[in-house]
C-alpha atoms as a PDB file:
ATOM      1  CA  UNK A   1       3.214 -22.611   6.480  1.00  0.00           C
ATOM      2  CA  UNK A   2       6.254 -20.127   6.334  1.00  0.00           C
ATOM      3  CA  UNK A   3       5.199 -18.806   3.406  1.00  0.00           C
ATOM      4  CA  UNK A   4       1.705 -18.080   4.314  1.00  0.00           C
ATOM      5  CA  UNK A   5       3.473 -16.193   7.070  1.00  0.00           C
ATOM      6  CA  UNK A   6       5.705 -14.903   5.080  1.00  0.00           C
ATOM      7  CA  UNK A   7       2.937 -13.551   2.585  1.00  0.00           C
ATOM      8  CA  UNK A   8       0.528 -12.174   5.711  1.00  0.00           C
ATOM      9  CA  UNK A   9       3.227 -10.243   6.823  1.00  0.00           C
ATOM     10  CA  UNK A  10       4.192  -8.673   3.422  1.00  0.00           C
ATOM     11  CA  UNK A  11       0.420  -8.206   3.151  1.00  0.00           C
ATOM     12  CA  UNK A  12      -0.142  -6.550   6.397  1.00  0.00           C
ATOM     13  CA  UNK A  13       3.088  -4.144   5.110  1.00  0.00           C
ATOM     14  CA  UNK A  14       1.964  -3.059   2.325  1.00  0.00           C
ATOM     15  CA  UNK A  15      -1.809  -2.215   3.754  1.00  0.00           C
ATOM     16  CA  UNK A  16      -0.090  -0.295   6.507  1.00  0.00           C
ATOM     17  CA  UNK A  17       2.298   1.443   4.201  1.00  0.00           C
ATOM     18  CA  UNK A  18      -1.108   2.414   2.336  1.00  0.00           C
ATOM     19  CA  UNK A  19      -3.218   3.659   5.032  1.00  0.00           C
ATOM     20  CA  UNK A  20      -0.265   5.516   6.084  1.00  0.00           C
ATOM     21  CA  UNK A  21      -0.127   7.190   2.285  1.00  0.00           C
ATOM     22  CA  UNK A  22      -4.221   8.010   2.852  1.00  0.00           C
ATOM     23  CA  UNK A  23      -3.376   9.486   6.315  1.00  0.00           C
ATOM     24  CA  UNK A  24      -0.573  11.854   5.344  1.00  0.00           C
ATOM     25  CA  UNK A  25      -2.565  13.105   2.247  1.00  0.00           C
ATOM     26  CA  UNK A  26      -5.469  13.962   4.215  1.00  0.00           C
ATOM     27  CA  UNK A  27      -3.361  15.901   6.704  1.00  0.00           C
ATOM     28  CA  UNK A  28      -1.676  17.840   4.000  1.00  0.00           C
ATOM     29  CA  UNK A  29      -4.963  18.452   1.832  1.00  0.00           C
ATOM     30  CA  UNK A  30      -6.009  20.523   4.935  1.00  0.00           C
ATOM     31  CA  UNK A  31      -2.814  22.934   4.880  1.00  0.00           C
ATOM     32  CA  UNK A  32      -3.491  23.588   0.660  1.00  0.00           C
ATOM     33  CA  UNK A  33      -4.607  26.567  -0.489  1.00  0.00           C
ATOM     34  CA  UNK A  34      -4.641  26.336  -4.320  1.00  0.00           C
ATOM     35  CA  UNK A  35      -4.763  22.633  -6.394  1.00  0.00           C
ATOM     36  CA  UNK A  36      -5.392  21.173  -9.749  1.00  0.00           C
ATOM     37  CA  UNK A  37      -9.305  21.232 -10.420  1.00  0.00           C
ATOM     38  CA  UNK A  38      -9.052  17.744 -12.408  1.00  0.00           C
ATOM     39  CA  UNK A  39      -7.014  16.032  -9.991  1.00  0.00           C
ATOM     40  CA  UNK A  40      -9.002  16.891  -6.564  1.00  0.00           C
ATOM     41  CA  UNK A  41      -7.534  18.416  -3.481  1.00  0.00           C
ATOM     42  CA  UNK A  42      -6.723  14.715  -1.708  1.00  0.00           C
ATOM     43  CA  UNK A  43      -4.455  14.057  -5.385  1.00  0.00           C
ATOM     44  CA  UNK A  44      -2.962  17.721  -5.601  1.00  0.00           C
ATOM     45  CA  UNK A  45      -1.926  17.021  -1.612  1.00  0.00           C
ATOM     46  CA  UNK A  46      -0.255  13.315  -2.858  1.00  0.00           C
ATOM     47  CA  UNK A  47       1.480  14.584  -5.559  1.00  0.00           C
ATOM     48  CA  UNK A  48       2.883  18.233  -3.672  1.00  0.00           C
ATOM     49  CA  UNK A  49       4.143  15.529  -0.699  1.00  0.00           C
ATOM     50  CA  UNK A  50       5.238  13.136  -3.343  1.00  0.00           C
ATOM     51  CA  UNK A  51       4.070  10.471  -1.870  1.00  0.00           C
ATOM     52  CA  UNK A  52       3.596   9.092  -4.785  1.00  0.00           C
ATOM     53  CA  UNK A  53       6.686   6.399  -4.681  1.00  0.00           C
ATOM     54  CA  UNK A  54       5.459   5.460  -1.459  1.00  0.00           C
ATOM     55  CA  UNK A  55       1.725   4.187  -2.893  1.00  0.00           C
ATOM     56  CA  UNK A  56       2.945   2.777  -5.606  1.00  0.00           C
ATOM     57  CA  UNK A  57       5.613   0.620  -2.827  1.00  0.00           C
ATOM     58  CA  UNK A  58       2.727   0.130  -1.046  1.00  0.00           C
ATOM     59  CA  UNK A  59       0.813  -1.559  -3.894  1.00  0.00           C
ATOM     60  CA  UNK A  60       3.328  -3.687  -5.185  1.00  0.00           C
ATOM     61  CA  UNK A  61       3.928  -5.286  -1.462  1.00  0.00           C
ATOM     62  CA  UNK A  62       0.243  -6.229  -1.056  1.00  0.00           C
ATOM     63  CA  UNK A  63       0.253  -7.722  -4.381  1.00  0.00           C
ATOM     64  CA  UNK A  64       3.169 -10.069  -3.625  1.00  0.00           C
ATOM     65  CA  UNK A  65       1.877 -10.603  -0.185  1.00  0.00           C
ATOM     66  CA  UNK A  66      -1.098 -11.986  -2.150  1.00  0.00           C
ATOM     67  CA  UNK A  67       0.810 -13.706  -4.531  1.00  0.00           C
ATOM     68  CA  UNK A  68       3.018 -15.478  -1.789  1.00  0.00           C
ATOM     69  CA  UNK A  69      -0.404 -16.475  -0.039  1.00  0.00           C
ATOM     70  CA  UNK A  70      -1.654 -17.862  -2.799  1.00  0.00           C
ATOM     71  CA  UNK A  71       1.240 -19.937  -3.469  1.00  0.00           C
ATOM     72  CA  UNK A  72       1.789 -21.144   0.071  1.00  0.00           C
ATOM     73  CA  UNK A  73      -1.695 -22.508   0.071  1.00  0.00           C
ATOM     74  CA  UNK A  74      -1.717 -24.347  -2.801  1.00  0.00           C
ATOM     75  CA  UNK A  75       1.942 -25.471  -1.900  1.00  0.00           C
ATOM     76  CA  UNK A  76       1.937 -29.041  -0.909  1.00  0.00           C
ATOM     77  CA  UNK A  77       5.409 -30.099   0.102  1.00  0.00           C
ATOM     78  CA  UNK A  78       4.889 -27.390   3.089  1.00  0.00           C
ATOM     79  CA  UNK A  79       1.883 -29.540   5.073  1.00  0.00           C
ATOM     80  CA  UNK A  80       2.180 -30.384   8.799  1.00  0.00           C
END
C-alpha cells in the first residue's frame, strides 16, 4: 500500500510539474514577437523560458510514479 501511495504522489508531481510547464509557455507565447517557423510559437516560448529542464523533470517523475504503481500492485508481501 505505501508504495501505491508513494507512486500516486510522484504521479500527481510530475502531472502538476507538467501542466505547470504548458501554463507558463502559453503565458510567454503571448509576450513573443518573432519565433522559429518550424518549431511553433508555444516551442519558441519553451525553449526562450528554458523550461525545457523542467518538462523533461516533469516526465521522468510521472514515469516512475507509474513504474512505482505498477510495482506496488503487483507487490504481494505489501497486502492488508
Amino acid at each position: 500500500m505505501k508504495k501505491i501511495i508513494t507512486g500516486s504522489c510522484i504521479l500527481l508531481t510530475g502531472a502538476l510539474l507538467f501542466l505547470s510547464v504548458f501554463i507558463a509557455g502559453s503565458n510567454i507565447a503571448t509576450l513573443l514577437n518573432s519565433w522559429d517557423s518550424r518549431s511553433g510559437r508555444f516551442w519558441s516560448a519553451v525553449s526562450d523560458a528554458n523550461l525545457y529542464p523542467v518538462l523533461v523533470i516533469s516526465i521522468v517523475a510521472m514515469l516512475a510514479g507509474i513504474v512505482i504503481l505498477i510495482l506496488g500492485h503487483f507487490d504481494k508481501s505489501d497486502k492488508i
